[in-house]
C-alpha atoms as a PDB file:
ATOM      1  CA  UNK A   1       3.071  -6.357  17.563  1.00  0.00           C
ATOM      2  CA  UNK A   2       2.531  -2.539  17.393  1.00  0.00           C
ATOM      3  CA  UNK A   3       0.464  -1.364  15.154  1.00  0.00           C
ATOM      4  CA  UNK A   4       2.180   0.483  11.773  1.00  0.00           C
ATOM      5  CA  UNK A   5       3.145   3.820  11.773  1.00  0.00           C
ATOM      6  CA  UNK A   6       1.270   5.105   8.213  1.00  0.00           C
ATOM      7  CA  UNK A   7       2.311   7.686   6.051  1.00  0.00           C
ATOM      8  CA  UNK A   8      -1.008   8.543   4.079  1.00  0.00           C
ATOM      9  CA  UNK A   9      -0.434   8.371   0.164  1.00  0.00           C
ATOM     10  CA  UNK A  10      -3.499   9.828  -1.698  1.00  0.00           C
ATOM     11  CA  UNK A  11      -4.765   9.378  -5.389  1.00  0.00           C
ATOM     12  CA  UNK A  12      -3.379  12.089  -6.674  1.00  0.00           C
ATOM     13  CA  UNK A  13       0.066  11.204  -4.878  1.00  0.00           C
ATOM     14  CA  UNK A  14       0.275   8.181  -6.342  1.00  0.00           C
ATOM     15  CA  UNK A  15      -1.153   8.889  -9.875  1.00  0.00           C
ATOM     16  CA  UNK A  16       2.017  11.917 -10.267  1.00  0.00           C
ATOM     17  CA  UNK A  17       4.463   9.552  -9.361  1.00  0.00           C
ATOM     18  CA  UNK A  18       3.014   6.871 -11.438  1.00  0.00           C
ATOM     19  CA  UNK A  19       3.849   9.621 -14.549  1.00  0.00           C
ATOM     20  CA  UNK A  20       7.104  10.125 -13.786  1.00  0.00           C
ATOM     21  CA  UNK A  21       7.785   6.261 -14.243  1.00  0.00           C
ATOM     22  CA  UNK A  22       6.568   6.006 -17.319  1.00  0.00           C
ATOM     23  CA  UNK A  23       9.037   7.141 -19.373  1.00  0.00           C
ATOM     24  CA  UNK A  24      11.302   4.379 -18.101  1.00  0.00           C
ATOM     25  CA  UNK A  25       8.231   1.922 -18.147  1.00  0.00           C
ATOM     26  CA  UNK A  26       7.474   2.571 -22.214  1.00  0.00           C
ATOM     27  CA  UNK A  27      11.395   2.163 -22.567  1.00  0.00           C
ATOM     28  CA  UNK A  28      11.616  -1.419 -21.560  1.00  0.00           C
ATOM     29  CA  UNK A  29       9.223  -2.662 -24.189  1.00  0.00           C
ATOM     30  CA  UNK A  30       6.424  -4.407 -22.653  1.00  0.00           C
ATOM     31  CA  UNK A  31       3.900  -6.366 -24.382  1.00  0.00           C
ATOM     32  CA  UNK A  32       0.980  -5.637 -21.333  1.00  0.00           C
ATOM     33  CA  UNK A  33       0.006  -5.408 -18.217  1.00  0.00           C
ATOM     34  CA  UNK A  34      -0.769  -8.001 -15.736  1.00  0.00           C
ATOM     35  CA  UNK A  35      -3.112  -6.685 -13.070  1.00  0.00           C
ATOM     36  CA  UNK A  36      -3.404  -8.311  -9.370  1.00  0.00           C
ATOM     37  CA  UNK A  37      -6.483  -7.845  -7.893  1.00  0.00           C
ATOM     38  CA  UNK A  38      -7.632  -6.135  -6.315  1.00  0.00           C
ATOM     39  CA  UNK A  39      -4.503  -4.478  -5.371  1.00  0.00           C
ATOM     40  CA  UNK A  40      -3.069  -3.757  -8.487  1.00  0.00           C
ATOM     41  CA  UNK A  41      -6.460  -2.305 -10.676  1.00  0.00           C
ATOM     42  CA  UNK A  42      -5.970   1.301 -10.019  1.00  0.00           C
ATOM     43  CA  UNK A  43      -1.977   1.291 -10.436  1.00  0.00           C
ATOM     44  CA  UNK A  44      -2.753  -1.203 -13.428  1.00  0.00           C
ATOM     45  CA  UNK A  45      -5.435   0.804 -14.985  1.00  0.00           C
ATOM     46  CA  UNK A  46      -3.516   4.278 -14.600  1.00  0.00           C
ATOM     47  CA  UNK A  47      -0.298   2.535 -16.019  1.00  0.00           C
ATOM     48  CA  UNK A  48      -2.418   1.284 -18.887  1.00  0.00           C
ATOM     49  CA  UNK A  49      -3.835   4.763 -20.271  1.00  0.00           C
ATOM     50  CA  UNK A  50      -0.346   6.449 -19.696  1.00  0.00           C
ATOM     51  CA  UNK A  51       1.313   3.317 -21.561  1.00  0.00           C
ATOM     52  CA  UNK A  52      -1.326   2.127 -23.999  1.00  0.00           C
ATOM     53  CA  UNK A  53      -0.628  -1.400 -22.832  1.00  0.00           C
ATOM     54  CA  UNK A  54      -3.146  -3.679 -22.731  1.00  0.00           C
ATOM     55  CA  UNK A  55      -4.775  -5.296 -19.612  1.00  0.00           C
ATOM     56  CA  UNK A  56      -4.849  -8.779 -18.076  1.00  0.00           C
ATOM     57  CA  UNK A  57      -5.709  -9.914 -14.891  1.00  0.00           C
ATOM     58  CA  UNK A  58      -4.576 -12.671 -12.183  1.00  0.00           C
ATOM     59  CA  UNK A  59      -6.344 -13.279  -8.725  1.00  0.00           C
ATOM     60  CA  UNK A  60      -4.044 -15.037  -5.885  1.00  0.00           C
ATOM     61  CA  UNK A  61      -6.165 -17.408  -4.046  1.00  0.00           C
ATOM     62  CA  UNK A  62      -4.735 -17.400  -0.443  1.00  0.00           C
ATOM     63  CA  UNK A  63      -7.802 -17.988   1.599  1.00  0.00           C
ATOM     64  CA  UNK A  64      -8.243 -21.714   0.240  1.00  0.00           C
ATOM     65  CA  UNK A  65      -6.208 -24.234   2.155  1.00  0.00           C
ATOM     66  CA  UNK A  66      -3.943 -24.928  -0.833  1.00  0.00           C
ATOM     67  CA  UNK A  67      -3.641 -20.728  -2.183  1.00  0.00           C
ATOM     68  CA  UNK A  68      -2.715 -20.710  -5.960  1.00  0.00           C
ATOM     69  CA  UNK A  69      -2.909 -18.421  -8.748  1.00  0.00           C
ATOM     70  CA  UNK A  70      -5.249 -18.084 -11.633  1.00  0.00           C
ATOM     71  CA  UNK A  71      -6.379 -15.632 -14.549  1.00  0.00           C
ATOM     72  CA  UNK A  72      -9.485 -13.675 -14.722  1.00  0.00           C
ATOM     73  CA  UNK A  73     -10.684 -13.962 -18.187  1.00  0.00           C
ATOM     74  CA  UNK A  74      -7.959 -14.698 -20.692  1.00  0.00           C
ATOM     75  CA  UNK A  75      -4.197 -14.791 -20.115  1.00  0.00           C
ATOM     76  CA  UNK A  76      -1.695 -12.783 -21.502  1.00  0.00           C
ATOM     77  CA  UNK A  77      -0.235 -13.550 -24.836  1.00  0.00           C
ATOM     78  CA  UNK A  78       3.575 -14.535 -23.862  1.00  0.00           C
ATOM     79  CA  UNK A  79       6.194 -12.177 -24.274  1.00  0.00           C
ATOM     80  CA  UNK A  80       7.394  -9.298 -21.608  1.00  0.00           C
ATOM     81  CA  UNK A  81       4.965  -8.674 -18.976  1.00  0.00           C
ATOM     82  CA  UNK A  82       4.884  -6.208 -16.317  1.00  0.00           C
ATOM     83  CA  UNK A  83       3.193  -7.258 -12.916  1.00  0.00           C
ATOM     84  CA  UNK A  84       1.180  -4.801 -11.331  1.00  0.00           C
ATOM     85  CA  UNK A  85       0.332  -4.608  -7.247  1.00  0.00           C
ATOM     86  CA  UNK A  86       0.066  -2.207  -4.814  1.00  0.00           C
ATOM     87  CA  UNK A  87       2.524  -3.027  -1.888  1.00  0.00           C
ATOM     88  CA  UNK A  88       5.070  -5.386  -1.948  1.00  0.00           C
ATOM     89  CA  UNK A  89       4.135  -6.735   1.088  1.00  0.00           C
ATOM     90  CA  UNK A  90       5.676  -9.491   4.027  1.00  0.00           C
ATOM     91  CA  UNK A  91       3.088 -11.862   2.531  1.00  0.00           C
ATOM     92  CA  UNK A  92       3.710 -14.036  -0.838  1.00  0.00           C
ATOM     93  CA  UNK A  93       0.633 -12.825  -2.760  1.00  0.00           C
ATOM     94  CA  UNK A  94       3.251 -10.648  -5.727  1.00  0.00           C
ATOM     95  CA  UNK A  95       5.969 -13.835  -4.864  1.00  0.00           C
ATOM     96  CA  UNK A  96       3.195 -16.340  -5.556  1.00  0.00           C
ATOM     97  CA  UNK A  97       2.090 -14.398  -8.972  1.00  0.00           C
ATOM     98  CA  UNK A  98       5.554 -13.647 -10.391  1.00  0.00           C
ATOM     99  CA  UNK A  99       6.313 -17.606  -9.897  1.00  0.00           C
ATOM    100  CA  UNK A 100       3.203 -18.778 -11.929  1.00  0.00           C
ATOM    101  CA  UNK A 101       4.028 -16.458 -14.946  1.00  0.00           C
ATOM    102  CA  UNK A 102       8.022 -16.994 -15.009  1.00  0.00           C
ATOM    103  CA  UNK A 103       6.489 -21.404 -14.747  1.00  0.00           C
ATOM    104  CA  UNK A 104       4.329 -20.493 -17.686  1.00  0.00           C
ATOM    105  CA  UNK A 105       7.404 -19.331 -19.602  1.00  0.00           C
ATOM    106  CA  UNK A 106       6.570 -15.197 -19.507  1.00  0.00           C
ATOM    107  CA  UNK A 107       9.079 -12.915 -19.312  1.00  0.00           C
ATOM    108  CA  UNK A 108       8.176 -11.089 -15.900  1.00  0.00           C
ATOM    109  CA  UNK A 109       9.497  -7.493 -14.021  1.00  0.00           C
ATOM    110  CA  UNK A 110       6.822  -6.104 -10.973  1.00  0.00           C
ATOM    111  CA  UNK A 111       5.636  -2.580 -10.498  1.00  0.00           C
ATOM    112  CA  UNK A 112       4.793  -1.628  -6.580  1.00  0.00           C
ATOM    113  CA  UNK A 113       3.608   1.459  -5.220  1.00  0.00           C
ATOM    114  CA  UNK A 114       5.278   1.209  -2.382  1.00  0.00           C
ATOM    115  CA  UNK A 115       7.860  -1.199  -0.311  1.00  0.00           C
ATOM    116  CA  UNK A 116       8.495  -1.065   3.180  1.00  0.00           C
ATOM    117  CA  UNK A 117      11.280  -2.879   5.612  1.00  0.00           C
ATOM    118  CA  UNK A 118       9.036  -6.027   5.741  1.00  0.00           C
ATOM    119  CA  UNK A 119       8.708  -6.639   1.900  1.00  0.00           C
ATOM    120  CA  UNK A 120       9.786 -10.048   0.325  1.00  0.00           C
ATOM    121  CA  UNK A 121      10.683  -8.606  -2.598  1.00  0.00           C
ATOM    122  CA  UNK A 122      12.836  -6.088  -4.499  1.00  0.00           C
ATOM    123  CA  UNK A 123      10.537  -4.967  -7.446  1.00  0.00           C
ATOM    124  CA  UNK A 124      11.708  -3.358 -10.644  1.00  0.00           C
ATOM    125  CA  UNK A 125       9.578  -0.440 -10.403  1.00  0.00           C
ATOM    126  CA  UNK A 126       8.306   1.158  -7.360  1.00  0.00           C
ATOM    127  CA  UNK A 127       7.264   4.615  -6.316  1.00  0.00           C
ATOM    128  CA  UNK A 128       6.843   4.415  -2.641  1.00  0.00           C
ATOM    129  CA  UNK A 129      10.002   3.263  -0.064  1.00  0.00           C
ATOM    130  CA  UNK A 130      10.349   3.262   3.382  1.00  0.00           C
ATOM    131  CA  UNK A 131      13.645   1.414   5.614  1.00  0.00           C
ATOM    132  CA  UNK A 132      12.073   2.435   8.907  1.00  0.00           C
ATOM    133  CA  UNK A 133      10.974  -0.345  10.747  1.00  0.00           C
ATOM    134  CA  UNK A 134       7.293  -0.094  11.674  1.00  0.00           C
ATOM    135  CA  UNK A 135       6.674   2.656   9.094  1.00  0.00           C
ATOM    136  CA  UNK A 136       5.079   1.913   5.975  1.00  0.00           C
ATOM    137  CA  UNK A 137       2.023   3.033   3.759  1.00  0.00           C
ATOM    138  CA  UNK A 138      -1.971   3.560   3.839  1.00  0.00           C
ATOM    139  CA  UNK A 139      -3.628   3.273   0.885  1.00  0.00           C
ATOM    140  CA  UNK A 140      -6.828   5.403   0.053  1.00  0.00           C
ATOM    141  CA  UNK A 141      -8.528   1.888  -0.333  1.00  0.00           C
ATOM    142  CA  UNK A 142      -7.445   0.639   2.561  1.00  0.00           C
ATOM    143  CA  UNK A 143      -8.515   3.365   5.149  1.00  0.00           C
ATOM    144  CA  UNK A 144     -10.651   1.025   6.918  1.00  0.00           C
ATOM    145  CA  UNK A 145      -7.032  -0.211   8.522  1.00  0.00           C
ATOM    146  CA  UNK A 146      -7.633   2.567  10.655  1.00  0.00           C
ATOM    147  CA  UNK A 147     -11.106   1.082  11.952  1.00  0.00           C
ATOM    148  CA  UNK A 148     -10.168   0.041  15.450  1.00  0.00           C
ATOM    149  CA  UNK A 149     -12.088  -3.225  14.579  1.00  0.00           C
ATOM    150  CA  UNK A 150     -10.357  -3.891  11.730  1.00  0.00           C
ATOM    151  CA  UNK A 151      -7.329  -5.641  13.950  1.00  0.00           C
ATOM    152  CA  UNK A 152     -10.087  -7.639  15.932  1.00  0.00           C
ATOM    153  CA  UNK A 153     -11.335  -9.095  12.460  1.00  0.00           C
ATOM    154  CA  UNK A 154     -10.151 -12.469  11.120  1.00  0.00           C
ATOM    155  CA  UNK A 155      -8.011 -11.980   8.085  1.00  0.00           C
ATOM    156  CA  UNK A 156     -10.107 -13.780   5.688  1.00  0.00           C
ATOM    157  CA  UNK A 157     -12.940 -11.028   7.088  1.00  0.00           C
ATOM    158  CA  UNK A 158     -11.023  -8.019   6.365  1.00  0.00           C
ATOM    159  CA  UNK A 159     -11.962  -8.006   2.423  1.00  0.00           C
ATOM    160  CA  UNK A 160     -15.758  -6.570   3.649  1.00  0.00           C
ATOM    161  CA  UNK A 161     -14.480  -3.057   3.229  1.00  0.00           C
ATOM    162  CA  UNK A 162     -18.092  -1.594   3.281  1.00  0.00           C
ATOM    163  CA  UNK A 163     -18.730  -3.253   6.937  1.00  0.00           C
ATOM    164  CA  UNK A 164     -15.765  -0.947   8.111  1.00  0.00           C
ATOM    165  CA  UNK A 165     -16.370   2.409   6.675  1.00  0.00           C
ATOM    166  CA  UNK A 166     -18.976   4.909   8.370  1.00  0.00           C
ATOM    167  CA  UNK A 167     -19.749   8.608   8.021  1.00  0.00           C
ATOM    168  CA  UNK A 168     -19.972  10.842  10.882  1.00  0.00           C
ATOM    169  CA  UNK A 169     -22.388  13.606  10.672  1.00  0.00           C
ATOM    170  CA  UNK A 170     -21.998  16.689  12.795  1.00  0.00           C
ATOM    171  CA  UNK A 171     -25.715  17.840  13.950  1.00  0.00           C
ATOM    172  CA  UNK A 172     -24.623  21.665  12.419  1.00  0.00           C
ATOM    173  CA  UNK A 173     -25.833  19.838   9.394  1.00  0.00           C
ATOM    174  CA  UNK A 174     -29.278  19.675  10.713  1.00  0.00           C
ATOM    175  CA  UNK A 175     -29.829  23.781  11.137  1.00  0.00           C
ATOM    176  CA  UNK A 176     -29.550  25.892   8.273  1.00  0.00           C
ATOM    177  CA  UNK A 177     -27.440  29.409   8.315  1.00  0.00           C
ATOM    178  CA  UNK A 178     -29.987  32.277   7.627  1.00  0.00           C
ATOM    179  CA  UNK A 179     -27.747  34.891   8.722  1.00  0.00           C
ATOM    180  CA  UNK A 180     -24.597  35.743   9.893  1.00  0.00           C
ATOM    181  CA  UNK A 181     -25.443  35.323  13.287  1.00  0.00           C
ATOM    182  CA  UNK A 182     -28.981  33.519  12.643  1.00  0.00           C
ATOM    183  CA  UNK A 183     -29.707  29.876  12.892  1.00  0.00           C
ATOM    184  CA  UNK A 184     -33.111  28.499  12.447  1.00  0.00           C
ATOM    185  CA  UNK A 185     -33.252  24.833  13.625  1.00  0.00           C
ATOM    186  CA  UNK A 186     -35.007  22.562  11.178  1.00  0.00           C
ATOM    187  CA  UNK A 187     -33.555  19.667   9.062  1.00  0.00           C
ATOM    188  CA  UNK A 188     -31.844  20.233   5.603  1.00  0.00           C
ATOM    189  CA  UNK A 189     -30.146  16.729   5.699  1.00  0.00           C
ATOM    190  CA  UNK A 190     -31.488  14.185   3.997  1.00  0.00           C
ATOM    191  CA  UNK A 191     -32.195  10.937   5.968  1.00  0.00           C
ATOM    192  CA  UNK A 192     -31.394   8.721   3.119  1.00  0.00           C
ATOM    193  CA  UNK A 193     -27.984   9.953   3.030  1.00  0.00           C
ATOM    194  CA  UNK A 194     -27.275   8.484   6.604  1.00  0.00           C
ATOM    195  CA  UNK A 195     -26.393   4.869   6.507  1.00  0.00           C
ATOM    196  CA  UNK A 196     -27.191   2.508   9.223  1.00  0.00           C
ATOM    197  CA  UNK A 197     -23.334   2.294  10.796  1.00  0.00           C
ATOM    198  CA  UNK A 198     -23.108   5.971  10.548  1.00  0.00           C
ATOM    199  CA  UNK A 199     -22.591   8.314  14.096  1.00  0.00           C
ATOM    200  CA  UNK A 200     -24.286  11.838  14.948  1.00  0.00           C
ATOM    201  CA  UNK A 201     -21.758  14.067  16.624  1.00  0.00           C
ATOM    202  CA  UNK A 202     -23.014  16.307  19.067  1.00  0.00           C
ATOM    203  CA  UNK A 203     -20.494  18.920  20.433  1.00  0.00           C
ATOM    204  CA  UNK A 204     -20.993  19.341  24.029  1.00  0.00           C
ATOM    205  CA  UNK A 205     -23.385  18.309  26.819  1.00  0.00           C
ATOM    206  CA  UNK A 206     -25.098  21.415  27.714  1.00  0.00           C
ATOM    207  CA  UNK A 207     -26.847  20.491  24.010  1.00  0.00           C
ATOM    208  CA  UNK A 208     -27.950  17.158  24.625  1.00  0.00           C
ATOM    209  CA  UNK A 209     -31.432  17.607  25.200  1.00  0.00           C
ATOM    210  CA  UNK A 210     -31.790  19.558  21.771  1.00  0.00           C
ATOM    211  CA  UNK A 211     -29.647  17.029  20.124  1.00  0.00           C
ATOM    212  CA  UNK A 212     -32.131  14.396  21.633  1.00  0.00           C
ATOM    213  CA  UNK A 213     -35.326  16.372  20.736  1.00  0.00           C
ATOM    214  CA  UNK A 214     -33.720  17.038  17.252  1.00  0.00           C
ATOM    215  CA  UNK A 215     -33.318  13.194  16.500  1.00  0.00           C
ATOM    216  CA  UNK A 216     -36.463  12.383  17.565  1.00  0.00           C
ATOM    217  CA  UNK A 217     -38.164  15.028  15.392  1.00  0.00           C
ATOM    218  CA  UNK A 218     -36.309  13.719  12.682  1.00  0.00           C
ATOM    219  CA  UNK A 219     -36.927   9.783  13.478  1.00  0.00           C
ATOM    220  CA  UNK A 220     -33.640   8.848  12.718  1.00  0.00           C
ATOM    221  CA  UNK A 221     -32.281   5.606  14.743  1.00  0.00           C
ATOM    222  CA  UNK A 222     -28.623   6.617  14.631  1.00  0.00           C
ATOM    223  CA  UNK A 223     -26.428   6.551  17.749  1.00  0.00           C
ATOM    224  CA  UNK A 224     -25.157  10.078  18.895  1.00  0.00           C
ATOM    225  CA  UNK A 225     -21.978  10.668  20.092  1.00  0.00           C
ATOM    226  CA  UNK A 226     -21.458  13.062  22.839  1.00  0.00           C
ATOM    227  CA  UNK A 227     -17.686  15.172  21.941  1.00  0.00           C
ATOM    228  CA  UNK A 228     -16.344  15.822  25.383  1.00  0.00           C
ATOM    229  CA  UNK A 229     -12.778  15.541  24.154  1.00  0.00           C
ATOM    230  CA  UNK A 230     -13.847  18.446  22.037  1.00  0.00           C
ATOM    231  CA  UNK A 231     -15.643  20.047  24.523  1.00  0.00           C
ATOM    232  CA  UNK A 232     -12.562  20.210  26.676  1.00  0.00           C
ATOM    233  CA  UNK A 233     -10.406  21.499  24.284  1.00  0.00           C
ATOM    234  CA  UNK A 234     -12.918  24.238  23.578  1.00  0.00           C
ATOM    235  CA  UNK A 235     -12.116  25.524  26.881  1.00  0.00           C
ATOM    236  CA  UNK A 236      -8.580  24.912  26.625  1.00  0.00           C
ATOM    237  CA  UNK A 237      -7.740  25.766  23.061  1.00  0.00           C
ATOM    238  CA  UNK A 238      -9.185  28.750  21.548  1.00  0.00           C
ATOM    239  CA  UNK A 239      -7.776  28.571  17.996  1.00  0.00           C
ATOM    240  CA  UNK A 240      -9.311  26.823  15.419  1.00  0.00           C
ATOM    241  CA  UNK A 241      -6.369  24.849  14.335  1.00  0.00           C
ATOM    242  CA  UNK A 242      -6.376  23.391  17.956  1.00  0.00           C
ATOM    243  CA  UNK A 243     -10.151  23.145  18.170  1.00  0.00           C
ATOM    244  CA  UNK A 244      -9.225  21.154  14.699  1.00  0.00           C
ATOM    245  CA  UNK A 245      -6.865  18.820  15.971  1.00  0.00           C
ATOM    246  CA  UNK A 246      -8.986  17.818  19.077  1.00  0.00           C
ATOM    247  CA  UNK A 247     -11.745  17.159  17.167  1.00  0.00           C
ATOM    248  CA  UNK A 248      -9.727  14.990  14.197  1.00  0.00           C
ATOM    249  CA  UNK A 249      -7.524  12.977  17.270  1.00  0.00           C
ATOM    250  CA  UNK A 250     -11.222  11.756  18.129  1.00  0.00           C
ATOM    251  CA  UNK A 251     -12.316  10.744  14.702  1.00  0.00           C
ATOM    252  CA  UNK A 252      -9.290   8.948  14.320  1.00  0.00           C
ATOM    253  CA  UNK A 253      -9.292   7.020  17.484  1.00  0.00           C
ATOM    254  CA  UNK A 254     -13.474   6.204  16.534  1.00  0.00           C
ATOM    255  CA  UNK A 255     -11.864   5.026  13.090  1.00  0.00           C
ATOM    256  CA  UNK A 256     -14.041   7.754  10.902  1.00  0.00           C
ATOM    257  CA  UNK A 257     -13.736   7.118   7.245  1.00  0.00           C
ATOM    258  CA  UNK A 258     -15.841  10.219   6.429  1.00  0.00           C
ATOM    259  CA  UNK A 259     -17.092  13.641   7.764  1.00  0.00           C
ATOM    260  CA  UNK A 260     -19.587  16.148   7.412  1.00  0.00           C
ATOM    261  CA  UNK A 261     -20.247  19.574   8.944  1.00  0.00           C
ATOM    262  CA  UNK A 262     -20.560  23.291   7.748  1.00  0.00           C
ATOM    263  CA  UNK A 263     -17.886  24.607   9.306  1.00  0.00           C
ATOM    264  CA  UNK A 264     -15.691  25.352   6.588  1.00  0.00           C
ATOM    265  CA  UNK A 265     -12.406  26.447   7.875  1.00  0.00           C
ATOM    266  CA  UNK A 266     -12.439  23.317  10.128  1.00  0.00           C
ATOM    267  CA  UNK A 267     -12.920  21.463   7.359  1.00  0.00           C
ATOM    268  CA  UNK A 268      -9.687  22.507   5.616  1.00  0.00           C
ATOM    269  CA  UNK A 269      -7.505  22.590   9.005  1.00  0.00           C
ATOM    270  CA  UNK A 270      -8.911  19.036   9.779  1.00  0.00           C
ATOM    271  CA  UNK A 271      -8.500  17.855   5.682  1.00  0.00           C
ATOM    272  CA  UNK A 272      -4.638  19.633   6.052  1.00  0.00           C
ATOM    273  CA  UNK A 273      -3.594  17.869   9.446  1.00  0.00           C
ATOM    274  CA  UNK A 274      -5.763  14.438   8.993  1.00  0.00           C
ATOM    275  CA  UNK A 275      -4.748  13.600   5.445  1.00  0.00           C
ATOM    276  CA  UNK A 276      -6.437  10.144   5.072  1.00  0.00           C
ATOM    277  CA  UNK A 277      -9.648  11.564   6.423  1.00  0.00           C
ATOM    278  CA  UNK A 278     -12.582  12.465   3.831  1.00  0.00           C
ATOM    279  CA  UNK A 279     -14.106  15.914   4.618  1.00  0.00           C
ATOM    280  CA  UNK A 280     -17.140  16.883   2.922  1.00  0.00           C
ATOM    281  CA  UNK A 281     -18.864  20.574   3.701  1.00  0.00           C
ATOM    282  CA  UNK A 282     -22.591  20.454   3.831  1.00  0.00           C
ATOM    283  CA  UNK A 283     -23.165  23.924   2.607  1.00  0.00           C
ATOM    284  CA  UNK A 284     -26.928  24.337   3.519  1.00  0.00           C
ATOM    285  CA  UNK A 285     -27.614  21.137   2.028  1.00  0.00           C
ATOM    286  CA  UNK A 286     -25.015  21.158  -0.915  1.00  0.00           C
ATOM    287  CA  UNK A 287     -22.411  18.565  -0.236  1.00  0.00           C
ATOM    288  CA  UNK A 288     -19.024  19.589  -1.017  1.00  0.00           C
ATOM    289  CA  UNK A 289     -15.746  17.518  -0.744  1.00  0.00           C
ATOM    290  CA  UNK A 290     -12.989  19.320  -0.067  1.00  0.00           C
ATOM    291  CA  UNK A 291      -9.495  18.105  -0.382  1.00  0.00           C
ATOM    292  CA  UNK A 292      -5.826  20.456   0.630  1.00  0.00           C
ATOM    293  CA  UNK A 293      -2.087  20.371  -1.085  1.00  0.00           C
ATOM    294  CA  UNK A 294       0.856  22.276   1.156  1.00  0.00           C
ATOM    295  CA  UNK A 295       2.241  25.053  -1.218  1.00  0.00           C
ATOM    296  CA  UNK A 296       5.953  26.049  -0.755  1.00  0.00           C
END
């Protein structure tokens, strides 16, 4: 099967549309919430300080042999429920839920944040759709999909988010801007920052030796990764948005969650073109995130 064609929603995204539901959502009279985790807690807990509905919570068992369905902490008092996830999906975790509360006589509708061509379900509420087949949604929670060892992993594996996610660091960080032109190479990174998974990018060969002597200095461990992709496109590509797009193709493909340099106008090109991709700007040791919006 090929692998899904995403269309990156972020926070923000799905926090506006959220709003705009609402209205509609206050309208039907609810008595609370019903949260499936771990899915549903953002959704759940935006829904609940827009709403002022209170918040319960039900975990779907589905690695046991036999799955089933139980509360966290106590149930819902009956009456009209909303259940909250965040995909209605091909699988029967929101199927499985909805059945247990209409058996234990609630009075049940579903909010989704999205639904694609493979969902089982129709929810009541939903701000996300797609028809396409193949196309469908990425999650900022679930960027790790986009770890190329996240379809090697058994499903019961893929819960060990932290395992998947790793920071590259481009070695810029390491030399500190004195002047325009100036560069004086010493470290202003701090080694605790750098995690064990995490990758140094070096850009280009003709630097490897300094990148080499630069690591050892340092006595940081951490693999480096050569960019030739980049390299080549330097030749190729003068502009930065092209420079941009080499260099973000190659993140993707290494499954990146995160990335750090001092280059700022890459930053924003890469942030603008590779939407699911955290940027941060290490401005002489003062990390920065920076995140984009398209104005019309």
């Amino acid at each position: 099967m090929n692998k899904p064609r995403y269309t990156y929603l972020s926070y923000n995204q799905i926090a506006m549309k959220i709003d705009t539901l609402v209205p509609s959502i206050r309208e039907e009279g609810y008595s609370a919430l019903v949260v499936i985790v771990r899915g549903g807690s953002f959704p759940g807990t935006h829904l609940s300080i827009r709403t002022g509905l209170p918040l319960y919570y039900l975990v779907y068992h589905k690695k046991k042999k036999v799955p089933y369905v139980s509360w966290i902490g106590e149930p819902a008092p009956k009456g009209k429920i909303l259940l909250v996830e965040d995909m209605a999906g091909a699988g029967k975790t929101l199927t499985s839920c909805h059945d247990f509360l209409v058996q234990s006589n609630y009075d049940v509708e579903t909010f989704v944040i999205f639904q694609d061509s493979l969902s089982r379900t129709k929810p009541d509420f939903c701000c996300f759709t797609s028809e396409i087949p193949g196309e469908t949604f990425l999650l900022p929670w679930e960027k790790t999909k986009l770890n190329p060892t996240y379809d090697t992993m058994d499903k019961r594996e893929r819960f060990v988010d932290h395992e998947l996610e790793f920071t590259v660091w481009n070695l810029n960080c390491f030399i500190e801007q004195i002047e325009v032109n100036g560069f004086v190479k010493r470290s202003i990174t701090p080694k605790s920052l750098i995690e064990e998974q995490d990758v140094l990018l070096g850009e280009g060969r003709d630097y490897e030796l300094d990148y080499q002597e630069l690591i050892r200095k340092e006595k940081i461990e951490n693999r480096l990764y050569l960019f030739g992709v980049h390299e080549e496109a330097l030749q190729k590509e003068k502009s930065a948005l092209g420079q941009a797009l080499a260099l973000g193709s190659e993140l993707l493909v290494m499954g990146c969650s995160r990335y750090v340099e001092n280059d700022v106008e890459r930053l924003v090109l890469l942030n603008s073109c590779f939407p699911h991709l955290e940027v941060l700007w290490w401005n002489n040791g003062n990390p920065i995130a920076l995140t984009t919006a398209s104005v019309s």
